[in-house]
Protein backbone atom coordinates (compact mmCIF):
# COMPACT_ATOMS: atom_id res chain seq x y z
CA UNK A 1 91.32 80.49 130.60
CA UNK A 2 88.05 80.79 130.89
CA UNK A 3 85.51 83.22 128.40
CA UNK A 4 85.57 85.90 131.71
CA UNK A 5 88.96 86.30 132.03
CA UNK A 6 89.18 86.62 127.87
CA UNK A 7 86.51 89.10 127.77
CA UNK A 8 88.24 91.07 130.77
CA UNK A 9 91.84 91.10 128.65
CA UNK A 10 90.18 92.67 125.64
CA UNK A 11 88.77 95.24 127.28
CA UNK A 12 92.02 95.82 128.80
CA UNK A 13 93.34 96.22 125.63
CA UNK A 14 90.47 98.88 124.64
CA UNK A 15 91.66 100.69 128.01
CA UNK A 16 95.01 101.14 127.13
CA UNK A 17 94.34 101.88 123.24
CA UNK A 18 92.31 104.67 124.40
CA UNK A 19 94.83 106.12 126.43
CA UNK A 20 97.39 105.64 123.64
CA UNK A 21 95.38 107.35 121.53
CA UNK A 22 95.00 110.54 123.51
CA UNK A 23 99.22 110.66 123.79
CA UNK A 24 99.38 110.26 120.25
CA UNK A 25 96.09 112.54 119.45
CA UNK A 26 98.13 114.96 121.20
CA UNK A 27 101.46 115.27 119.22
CA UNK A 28 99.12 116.16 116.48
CA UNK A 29 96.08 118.33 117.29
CA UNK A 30 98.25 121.07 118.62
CA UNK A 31 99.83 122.53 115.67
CA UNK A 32 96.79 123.25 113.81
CA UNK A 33 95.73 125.51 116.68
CA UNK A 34 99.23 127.25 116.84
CA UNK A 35 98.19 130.58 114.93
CA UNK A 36 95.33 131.01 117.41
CA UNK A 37 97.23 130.02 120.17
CA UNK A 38 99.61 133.04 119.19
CA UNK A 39 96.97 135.62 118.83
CA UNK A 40 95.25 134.85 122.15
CA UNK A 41 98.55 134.91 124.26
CA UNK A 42 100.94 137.38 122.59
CA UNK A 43 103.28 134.46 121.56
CA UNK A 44 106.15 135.88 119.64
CA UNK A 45 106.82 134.11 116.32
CA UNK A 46 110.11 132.60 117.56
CA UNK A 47 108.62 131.42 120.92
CA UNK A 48 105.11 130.19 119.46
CA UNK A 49 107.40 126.98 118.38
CA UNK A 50 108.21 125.70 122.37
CA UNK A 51 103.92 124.92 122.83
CA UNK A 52 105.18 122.16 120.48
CA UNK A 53 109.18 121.56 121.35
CA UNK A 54 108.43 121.61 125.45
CA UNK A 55 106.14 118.65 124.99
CA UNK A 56 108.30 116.30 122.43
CA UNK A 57 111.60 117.35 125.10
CA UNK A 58 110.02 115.44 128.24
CA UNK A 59 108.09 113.33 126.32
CA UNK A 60 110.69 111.47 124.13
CA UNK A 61 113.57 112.17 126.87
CA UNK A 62 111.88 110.47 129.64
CA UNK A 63 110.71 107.28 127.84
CA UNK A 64 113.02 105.03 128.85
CA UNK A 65 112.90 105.88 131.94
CA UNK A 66 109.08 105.52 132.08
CA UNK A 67 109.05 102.35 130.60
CA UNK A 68 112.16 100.72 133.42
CA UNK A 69 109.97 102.53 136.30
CA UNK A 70 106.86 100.77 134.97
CA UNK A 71 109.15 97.51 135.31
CA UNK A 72 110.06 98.20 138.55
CA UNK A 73 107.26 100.00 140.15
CA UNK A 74 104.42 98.33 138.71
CA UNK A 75 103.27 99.14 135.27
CA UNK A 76 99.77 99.62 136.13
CA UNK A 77 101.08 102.36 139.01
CA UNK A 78 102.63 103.90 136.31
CA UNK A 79 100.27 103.77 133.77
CA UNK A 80 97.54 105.77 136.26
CA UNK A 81 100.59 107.98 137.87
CA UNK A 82 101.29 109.34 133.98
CA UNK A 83 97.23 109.06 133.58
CA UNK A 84 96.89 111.91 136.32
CA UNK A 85 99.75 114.00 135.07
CA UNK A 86 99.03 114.17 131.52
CA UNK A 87 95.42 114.86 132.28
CA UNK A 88 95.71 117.38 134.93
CA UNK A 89 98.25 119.43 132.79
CA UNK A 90 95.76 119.03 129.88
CA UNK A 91 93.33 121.45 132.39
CA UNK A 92 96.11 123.48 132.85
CA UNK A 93 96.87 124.26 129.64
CA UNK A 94 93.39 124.96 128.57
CA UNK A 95 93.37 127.75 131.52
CA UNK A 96 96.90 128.64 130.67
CA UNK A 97 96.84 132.90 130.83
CA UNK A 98 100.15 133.59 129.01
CA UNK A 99 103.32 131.94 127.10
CA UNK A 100 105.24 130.91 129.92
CA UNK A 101 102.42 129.30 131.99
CA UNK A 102 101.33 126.95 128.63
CA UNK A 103 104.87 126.48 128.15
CA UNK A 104 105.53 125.10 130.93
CA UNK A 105 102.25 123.28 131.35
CA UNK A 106 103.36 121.54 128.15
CA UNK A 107 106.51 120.25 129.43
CA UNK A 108 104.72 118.51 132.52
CA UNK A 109 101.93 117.10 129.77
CA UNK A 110 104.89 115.62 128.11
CA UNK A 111 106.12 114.13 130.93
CA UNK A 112 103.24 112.19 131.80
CA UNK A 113 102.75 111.25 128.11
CA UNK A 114 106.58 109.61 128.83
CA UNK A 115 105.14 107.74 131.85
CA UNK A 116 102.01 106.69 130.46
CA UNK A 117 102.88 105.72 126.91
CA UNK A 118 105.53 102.85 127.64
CA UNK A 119 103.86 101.43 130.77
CA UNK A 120 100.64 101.08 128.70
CA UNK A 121 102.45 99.02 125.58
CA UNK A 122 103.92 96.88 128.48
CA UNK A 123 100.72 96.03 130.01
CA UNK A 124 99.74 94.93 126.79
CA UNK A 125 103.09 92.86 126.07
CA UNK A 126 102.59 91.20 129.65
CA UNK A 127 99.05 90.53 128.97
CA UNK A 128 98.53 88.72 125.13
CA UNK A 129 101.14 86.00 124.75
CA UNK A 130 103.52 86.44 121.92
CA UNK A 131 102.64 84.91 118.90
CA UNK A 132 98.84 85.03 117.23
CA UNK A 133 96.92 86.84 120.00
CA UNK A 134 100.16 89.48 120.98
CA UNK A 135 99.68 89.90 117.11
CA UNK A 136 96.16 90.46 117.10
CA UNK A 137 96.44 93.55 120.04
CA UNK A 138 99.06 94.77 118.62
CA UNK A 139 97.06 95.21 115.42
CA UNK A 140 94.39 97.22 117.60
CA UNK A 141 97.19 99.23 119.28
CA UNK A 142 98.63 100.27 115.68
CA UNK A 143 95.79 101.05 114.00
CA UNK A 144 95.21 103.59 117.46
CA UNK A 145 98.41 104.78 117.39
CA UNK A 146 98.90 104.82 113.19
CA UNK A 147 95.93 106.49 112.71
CA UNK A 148 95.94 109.25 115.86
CA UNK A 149 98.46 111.50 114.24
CA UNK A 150 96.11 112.26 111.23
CA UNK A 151 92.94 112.26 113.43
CA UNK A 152 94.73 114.83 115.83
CA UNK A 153 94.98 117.05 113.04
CA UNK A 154 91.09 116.62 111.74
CA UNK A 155 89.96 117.19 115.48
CA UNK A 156 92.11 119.99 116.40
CA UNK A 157 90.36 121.59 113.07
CA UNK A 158 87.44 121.45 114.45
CA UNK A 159 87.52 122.32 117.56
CA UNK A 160 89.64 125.40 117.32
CA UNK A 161 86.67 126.30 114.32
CA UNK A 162 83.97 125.77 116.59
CA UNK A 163 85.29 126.84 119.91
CA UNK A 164 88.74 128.00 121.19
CA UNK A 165 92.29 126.78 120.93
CA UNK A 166 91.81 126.07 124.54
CA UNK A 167 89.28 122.69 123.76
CA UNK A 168 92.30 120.84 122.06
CA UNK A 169 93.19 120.74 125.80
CA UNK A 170 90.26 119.99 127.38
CA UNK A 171 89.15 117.18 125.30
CA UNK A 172 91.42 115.24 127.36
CA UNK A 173 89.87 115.73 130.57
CA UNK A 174 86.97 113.48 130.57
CA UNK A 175 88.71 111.36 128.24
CA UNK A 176 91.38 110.92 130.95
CA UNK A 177 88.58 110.93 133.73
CA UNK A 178 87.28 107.99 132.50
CA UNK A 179 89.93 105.91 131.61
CA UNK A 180 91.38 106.45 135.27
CA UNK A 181 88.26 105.21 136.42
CA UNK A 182 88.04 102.09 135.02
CA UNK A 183 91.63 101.31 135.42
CA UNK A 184 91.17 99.40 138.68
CA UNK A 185 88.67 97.32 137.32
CA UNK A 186 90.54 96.16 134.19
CA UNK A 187 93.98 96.31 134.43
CA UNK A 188 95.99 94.27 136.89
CA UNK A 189 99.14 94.69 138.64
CA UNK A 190 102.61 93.55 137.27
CA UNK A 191 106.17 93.79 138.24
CA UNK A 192 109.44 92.58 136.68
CA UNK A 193 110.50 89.17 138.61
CA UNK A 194 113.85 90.89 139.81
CA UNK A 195 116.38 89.57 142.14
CA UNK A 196 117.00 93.53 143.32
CA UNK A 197 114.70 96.70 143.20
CA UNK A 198 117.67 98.69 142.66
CA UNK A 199 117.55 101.60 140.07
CA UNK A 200 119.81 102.80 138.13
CA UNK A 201 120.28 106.60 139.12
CA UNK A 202 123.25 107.68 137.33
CA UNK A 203 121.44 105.74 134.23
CA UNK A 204 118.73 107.51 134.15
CA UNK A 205 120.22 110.95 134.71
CA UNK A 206 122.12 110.76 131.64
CA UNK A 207 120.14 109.27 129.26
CA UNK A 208 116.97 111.29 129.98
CA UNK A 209 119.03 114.71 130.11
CA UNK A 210 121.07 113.41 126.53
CA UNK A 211 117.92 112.69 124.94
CA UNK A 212 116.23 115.60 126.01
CA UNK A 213 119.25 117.92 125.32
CA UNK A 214 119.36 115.92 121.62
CA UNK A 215 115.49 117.06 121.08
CA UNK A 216 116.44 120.54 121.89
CA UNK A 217 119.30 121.00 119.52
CA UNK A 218 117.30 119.17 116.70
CA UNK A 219 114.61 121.58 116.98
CA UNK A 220 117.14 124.61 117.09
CA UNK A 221 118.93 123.65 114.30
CA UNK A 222 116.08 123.97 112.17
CA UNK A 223 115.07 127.43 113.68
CA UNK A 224 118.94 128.51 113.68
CA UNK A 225 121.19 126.41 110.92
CA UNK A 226 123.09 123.28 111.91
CA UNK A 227 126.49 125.25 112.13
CA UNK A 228 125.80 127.56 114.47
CA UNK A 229 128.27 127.58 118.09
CA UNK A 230 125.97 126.60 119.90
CA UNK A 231 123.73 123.88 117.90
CA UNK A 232 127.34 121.88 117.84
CA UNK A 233 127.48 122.94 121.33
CA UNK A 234 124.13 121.13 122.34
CA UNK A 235 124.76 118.41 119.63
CA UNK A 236 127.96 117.55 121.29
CA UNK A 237 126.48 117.44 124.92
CA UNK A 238 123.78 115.21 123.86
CA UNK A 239 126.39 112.72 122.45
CA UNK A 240 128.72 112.95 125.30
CA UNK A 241 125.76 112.54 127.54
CA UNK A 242 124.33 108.98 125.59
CA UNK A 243 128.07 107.86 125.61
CA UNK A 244 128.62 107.82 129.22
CA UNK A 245 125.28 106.32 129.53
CA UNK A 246 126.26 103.33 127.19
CA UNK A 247 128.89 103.18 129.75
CA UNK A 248 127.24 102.88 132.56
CA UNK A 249 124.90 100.75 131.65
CA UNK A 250 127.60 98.21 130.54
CA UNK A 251 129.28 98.29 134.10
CA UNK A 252 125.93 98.78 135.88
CA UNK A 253 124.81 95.64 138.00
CA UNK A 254 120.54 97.14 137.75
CA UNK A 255 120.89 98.78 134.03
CA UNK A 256 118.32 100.99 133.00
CA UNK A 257 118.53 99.58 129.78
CA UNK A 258 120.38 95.94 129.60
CA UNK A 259 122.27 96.16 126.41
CA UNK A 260 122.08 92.20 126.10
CA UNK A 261 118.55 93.32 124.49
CA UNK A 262 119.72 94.73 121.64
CA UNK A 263 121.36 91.17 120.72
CA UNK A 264 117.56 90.64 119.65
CA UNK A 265 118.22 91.53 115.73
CA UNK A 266 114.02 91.85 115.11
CA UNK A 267 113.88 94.02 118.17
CA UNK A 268 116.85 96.06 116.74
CA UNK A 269 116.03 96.37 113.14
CA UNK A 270 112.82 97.33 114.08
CA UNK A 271 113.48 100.40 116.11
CA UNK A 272 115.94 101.29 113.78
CA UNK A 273 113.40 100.72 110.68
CA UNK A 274 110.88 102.69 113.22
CA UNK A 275 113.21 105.71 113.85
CA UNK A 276 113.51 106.21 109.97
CA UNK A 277 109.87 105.89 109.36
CA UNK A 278 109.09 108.25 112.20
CA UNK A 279 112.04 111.02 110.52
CA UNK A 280 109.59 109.95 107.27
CA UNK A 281 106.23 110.05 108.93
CA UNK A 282 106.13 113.27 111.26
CA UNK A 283 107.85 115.36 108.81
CA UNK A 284 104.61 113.77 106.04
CA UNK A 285 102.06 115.37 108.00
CA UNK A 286 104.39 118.85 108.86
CA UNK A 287 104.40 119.41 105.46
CA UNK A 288 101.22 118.11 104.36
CA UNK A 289 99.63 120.63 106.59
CA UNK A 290 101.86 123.50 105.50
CA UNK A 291 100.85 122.62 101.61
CA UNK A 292 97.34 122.44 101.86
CA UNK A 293 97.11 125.20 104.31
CA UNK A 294 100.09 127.69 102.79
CA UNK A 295 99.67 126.49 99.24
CA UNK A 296 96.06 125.80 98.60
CA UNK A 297 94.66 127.50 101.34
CA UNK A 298 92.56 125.73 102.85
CA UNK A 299 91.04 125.78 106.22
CA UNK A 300 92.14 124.49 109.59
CA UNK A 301 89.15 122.13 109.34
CA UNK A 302 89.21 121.64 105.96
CA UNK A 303 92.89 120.80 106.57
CA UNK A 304 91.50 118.43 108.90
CA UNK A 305 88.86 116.80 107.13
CA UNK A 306 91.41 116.17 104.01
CA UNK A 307 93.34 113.55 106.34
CA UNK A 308 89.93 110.98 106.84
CA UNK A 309 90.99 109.14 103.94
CA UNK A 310 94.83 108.57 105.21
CA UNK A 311 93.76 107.34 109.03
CA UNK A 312 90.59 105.46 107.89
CA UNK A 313 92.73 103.39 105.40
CA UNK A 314 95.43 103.04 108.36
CA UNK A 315 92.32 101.74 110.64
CA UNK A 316 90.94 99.18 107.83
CA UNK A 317 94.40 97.55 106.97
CA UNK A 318 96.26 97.57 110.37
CA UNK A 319 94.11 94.28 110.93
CA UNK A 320 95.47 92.86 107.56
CA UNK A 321 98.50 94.30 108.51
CA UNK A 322 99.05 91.77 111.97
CA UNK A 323 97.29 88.70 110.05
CA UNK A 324 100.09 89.07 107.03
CA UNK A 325 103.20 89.26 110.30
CA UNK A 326 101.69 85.95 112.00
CA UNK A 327 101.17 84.51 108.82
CA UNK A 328 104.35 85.19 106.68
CA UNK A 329 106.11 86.61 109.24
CA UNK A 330 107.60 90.00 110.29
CA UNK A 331 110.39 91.19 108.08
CA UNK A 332 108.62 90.99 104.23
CA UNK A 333 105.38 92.64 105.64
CA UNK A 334 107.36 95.37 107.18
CA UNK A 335 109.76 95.67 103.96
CA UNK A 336 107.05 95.98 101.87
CA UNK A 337 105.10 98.59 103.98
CA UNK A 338 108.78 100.89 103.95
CA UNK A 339 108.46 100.57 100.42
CA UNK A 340 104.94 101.87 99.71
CA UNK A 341 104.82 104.42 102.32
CA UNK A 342 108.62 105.24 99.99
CA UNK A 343 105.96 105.56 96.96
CA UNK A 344 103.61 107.69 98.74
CA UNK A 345 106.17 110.19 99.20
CA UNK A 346 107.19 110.38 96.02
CA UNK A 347 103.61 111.07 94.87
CA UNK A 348 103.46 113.75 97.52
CA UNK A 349 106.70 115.57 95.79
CA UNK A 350 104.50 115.99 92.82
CA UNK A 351 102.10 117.59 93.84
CA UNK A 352 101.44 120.53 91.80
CA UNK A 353 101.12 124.28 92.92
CA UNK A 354 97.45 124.37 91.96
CA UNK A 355 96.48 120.63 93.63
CA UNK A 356 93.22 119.32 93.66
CA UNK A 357 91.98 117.15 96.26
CA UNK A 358 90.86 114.24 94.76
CA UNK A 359 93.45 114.06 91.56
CA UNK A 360 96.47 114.63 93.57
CA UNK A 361 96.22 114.10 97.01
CA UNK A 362 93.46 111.79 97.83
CA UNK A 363 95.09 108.40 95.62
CA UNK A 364 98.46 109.50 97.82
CA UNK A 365 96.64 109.55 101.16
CA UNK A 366 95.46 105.96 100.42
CA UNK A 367 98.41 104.65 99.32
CA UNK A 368 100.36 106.39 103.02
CA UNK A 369 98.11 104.54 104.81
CA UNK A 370 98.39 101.60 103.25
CA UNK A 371 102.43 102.00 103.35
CA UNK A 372 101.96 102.87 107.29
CA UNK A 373 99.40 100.11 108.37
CA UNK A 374 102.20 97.47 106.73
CA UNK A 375 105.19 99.38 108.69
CA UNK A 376 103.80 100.44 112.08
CA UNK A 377 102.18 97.15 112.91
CA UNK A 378 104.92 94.64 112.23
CA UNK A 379 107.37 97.39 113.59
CA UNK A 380 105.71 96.90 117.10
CA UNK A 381 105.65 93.33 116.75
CA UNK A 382 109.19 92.86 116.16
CA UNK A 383 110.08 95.56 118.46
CA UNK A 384 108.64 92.92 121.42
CA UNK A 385 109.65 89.79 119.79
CA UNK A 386 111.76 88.17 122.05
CA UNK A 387 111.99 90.06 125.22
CA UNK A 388 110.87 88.94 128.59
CA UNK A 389 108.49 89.77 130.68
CA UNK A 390 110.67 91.76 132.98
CA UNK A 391 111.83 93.79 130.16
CA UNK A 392 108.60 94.75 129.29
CA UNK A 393 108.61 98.30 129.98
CA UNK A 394 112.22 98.52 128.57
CA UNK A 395 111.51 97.48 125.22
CA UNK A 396 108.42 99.08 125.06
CA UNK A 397 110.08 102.22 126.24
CA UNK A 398 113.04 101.80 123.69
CA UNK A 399 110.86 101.74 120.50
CA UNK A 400 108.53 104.87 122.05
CA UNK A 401 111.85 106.50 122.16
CA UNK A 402 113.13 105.43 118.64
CA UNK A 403 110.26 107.11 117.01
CA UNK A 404 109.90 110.17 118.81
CA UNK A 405 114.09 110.82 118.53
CA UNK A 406 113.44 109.45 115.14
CA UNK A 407 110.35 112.33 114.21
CA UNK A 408 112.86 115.01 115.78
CA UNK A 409 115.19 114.10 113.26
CA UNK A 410 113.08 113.91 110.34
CA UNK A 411 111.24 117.30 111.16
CA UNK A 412 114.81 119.34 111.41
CA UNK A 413 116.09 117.94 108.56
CA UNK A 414 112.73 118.49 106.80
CA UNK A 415 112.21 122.14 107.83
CA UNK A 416 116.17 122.91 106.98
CA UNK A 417 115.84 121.10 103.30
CA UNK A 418 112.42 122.69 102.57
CA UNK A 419 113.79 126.44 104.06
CA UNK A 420 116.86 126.00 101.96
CA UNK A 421 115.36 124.86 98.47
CA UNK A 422 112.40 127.00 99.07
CA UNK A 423 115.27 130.32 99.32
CA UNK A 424 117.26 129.03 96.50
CA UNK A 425 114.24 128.81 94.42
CA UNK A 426 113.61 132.70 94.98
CA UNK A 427 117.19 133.37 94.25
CA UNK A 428 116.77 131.69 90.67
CA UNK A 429 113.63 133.44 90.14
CA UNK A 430 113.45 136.87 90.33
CA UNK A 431 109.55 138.52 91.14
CA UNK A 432 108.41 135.40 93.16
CA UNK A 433 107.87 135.49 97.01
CA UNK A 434 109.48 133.25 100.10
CA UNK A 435 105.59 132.63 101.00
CA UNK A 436 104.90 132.12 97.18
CA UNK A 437 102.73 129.05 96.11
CA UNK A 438 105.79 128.06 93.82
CA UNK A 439 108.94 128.76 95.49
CA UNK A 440 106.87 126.66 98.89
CA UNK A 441 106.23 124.17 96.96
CA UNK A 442 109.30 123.57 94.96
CA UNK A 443 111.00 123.55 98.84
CA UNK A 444 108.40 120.72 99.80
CA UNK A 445 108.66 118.99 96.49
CA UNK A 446 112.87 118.34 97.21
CA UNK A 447 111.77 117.31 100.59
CA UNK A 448 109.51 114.54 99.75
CA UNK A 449 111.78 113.22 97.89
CA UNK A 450 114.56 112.97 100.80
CA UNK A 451 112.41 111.69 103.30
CA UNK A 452 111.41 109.09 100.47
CA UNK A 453 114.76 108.02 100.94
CA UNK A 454 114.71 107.45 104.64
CA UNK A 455 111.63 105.00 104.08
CA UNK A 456 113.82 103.21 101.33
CA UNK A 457 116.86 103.11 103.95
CA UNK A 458 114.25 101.95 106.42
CA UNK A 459 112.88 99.27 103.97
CA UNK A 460 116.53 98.30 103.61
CA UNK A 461 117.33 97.90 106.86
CA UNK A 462 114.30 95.74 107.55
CA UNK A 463 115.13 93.34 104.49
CA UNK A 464 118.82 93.26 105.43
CA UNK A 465 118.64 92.97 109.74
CA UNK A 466 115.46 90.96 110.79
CA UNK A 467 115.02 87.46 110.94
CA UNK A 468 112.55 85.88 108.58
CA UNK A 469 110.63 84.60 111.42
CA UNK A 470 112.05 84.43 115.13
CA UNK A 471 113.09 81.78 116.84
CA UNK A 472 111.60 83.43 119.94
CA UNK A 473 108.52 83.41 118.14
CA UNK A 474 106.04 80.96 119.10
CA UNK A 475 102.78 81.57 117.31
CA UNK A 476 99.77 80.92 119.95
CA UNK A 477 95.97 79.11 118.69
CA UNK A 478 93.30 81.59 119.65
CA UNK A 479 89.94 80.09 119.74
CA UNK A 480 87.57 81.33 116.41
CA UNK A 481 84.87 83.46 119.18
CA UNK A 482 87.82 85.44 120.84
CA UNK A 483 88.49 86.04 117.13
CA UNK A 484 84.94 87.33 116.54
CA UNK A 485 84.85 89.23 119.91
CA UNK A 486 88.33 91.25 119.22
C-alpha cells in the first residue's frame, strides 16, 4: 500500500469520527437545553421528556437494521442516506414552532442517527485490518465517541447561554454539510460478498418494533412505576416481539442478524460488558447534571464547563487505552477499566450536599475517564474481533444497540431508585423538601452506588466470558510514520 492510499484511509477515519461525534454530541447536548426548550414551546412537564425519548426510540430500535442495510446496500450509501436525514431534521428542529412538530422532528433525527451510526463503525471495520492498525482507529473512534457525551453537555451550555435552545440544532448543519461533502472523495464503496441480496422483512419488523416498544416502556416506567397495567403491558410486547425474532432469524435463510455470531465469546462479552457500562454511564452524567445543577446550583454552562476534565482525560488515555488491548490483549484492559469506572461511582455517591468542585468532584471526573477510556475502547475492539467482512454492519450495529438498550435501562432504573430513596428520605425526615439539597442527594447517593454495581457485574462478566487474546486475532505491523501521521 502505498503512503497515498494510507494517508487517504486516515482521513477516512477523521470523516467518520466526525460524524460519530455529532450522533453521540447529540444524545447529550439536548437535555441541558430542556427547561428552555419548555418555556419557548409551552411543553407540559410530562411531555417535555419525549424531545429526549422520541430520539433514543428510533435511534436504538433501528440499529440493527441500519447496520444489515449498510451490509447489503452499501455502507457508504448508507452512511450519506442517514448523513442527509439526521442533518436535515437537525434544521427542522431548530425551526420547530411547537411540541408536536420537534417531537416528531426528533424521531426522524433519531432515525438517521440509526442509519448513520452503524454504517460508519463498519466502514471503519472494513477499512483498518484487525489487529494493530483496527486497534489504533478504534482508539480514535473511542476517544470521539467516549468523550462526546460529556462535550454535548459543555456545548449545549453554551450555546443555549449565548443564543437559543434552537443552536443545539443547528450546529449540526454545517457540520453535516461538510462531512457530506467530502464523503465522495474519501470513503469508498463496500458491500457484503453475499450469495443473495435477499432481506429479511419479517426480521426486521420485529426486532426494530420490540426494541423500540422496549425503549418506550423503559422510559415509562420511570415516569409511571414498573407495576403499572400497562408498563407490563409494553414490557411484555417488547419480549414477545424479540422472541419471535430469535425465531425467525434461526429458520431464516438471509437473517438479519446470523445468530452463529454470537458464538464469538469476545464479541459477546463485550456487548454484554457494553450494555452494563452504558446502564452505568448514561445514568453518570443524568445525575451528574441533576446534582450540580439541582444541588449546587450551578449554571447550564457552568454545568458544562465542570465536565472538561472527565472528556479531556477520556481523549488523552483512549490512545493508551488501544496500545494496552494490542499489547496485553482485550479482556484485562477492559476488566480493569469496569473496575475503575466501579470506583468512580462510588466516589460520586459521596458527594456531599455542599460539594466543591475541585475537592469532590474534579479527582472523580478524572478517575471516570480514566475508568471509561479502559472500557469503551477495548469494548469496541472485542465487539469486532472476529467477524467478517460481510458482517460488518451487523456487528457494528449489534454493539450500537447494546449500549443504547443498555443506557435505557440504566436511566429507568436510575430515575426509579433515586425518586424512591429521595421520597423515603422525606418520609424519615420531617421539615425537609422533595427538591431539598439533602433528601436529592441522599436519592443520588443510593444510586451511585447501584449503578457501581452494574460496572462490577460488567467487570465480571469481562474477566469471566472473553478470551485472553483471540484466536481470530491477528495483530498487523504498521510502519513507525503511519504511526506518527495517526
Amino acid at each position: 500500500m502505498n503512503s497515498q492510499q494510507s494517508s487517504k484511509r486516515w482521513f477516512a477515519l477523521a470523516l467518520i469520527v466526525a460524524a460519530q461525534f455529532m450522533v453521540v454530541l447529540d444524545v447529550a447536548i439536548v437535555n441541558v437545553a430542556l427547561p428552555s426548550i419548555k418555556t419557548d414551546l409551552d411543553f407540559s412537564q410530562e411531555s417535555l421528556q419525549w424531545v429526549i425519548t422520541a430520539y433514543s426510540i428510533f435511534f436504538g430500535g433501528a440499529l440493527l437494521l441500519g447496520g444489515r442495510l449498510a451490509d447489503i446496500l452499501g455502507r457508504r450509501r448508507l452512511f450519506m442516506l442517514g448523513l442527509v436525514v439526521f442533518t436535515v431534521s437537525s434544521l427542522l428542529d431548530g425551526l420547530a414552532w411547537s411540541e408536536g412538530s420537534l417531537i416528531a422532528f426528533r424521531s426522524l433525527q433519531g432515525l438517521g442517527a440509526a442509519l448513520l451510526s452503524p454504517a460508519a463503525l463498519s466502514i471503519l471495520m472494513t477499512t483498518f485490518r484487525e489487529g494493530r492498525e483496527r486497534n489504533l482507529a478504534l482508539g480514535i473512534w473511542g476517544a470521539a465517541s467516549g468523550s462526546g457525551g460529556a462535550a454535548g453537555v459543555l456545548l449545549g451550555g453554551a450555546l443555549t447561554s449565548a443564543f437559543s435552545w434552537s443552536w443545539i440544532f443547528f450546529i449540526n448543519v454545517p457540520a453535516g454539510i461538510a462531512v457530506l461533502a467530502l464523503t465522495p472523495f474519501l470513503l469508498s464503496e463496500s458491500k457484503a460478498e453475499l450469495k443473495h441480496r435477499n432481506f429479511d422483512v419479517a426480521g426486521a419488523i420485529s426486532i426494530t418494533s420490540g426494541l423500540m416498544l422496549l425503549v418506550y416502556a423503559l422510559t415509562r416506567a420511570a415516569q409511571h412505576g414498573w407495576g403499572t397495567p400497562t408498563t407490563i403491558a409494553l414490557l411484555a410486547g417488547s419480549a414477545a416481539l424479540i422472541l419471535t425474532f430469535v425465531a425467525i432469524e434461526a429458520r431464516s435463510k438471509a437473517p438479519l442478524l446470523p445468530l452463529s455470531i454470537f458464538r464469538l465469546r469476545t464479541l459477546a462479552a463485550s456487548n454484554l460488558s457494553g450494555l452494563l457500562l452504558a446502564g452505568a454511564l448514561f445514568s453518570q452524567f443524568f445525575l451528574l447534571t441533576l446534582y450540580m445543577q439541582q444541588v449546587l446550583h450551578y449554571s447550564a454552562l457552568k454545568t458544562g464547563v465542570a465536565y472538561i476534565a472527565l472528556t479531556l482525560t477520556i481523549i488523552a488515555f483512549s490512545g493508551v487505552a488501544q496500545a494496552l488491548a494490542t499489547r496485553i490483549g482485550v479482556r484485562p484492559v477492559l476488566t480493569t477499566g469496569m473496575v475503575v469506572s466501579a470506583v468512580a461511582l462510588v466516589l460520586f455517591a459521596r458527594l456531599p450536599v455542599d460539594g466543591h468542585y475541585f475537592w469532590d468532584l474534579f479527582p472523580a471526573f478524572i478517575l471516570s475517564g480514566l475508568g471509561l477510556a479502559l472500557a469503551f475502547v477495548p469494548m469496541s475492539i472485542g465487539a469486532l474481533t472476529g467477524v467478517t467482512s460481510d458482517e460488518a454492519g451487523v456487528a457494528s450495529g449489534l454493539i450500537n444497540t447494546s449500549q443504547q438498550v443498555g443506557g435505557a435501562i440504566g436511566v429507568a432504573l436510575a430515575t426509579t431508585v433515586a425518586t424512591t430513596f429521595t421520597s423515603r428520605y422525606v418520609d424519615d425526615h420531617p421539615g425537609s423538601a422533595v427538591f431539598g439539597g439533602s433528601a436529592l442527594t441522599h436519592g443520588f447517593a443510593i444510586t451511585f452506588y447501584v449503578l457501581a454495581g452494574l460496572a462490577v457485574a460488567g467487570a465480571i462478566v469481562a474477566g469471566l466470558m472473553l478470551e485472553s487474546r483471540p484466536s481470530a486475532e491477528q495483530p498487523v505491523r504498521v510502519e513507525e510514520p503511519l504511526l506518527e501521521a495517526a
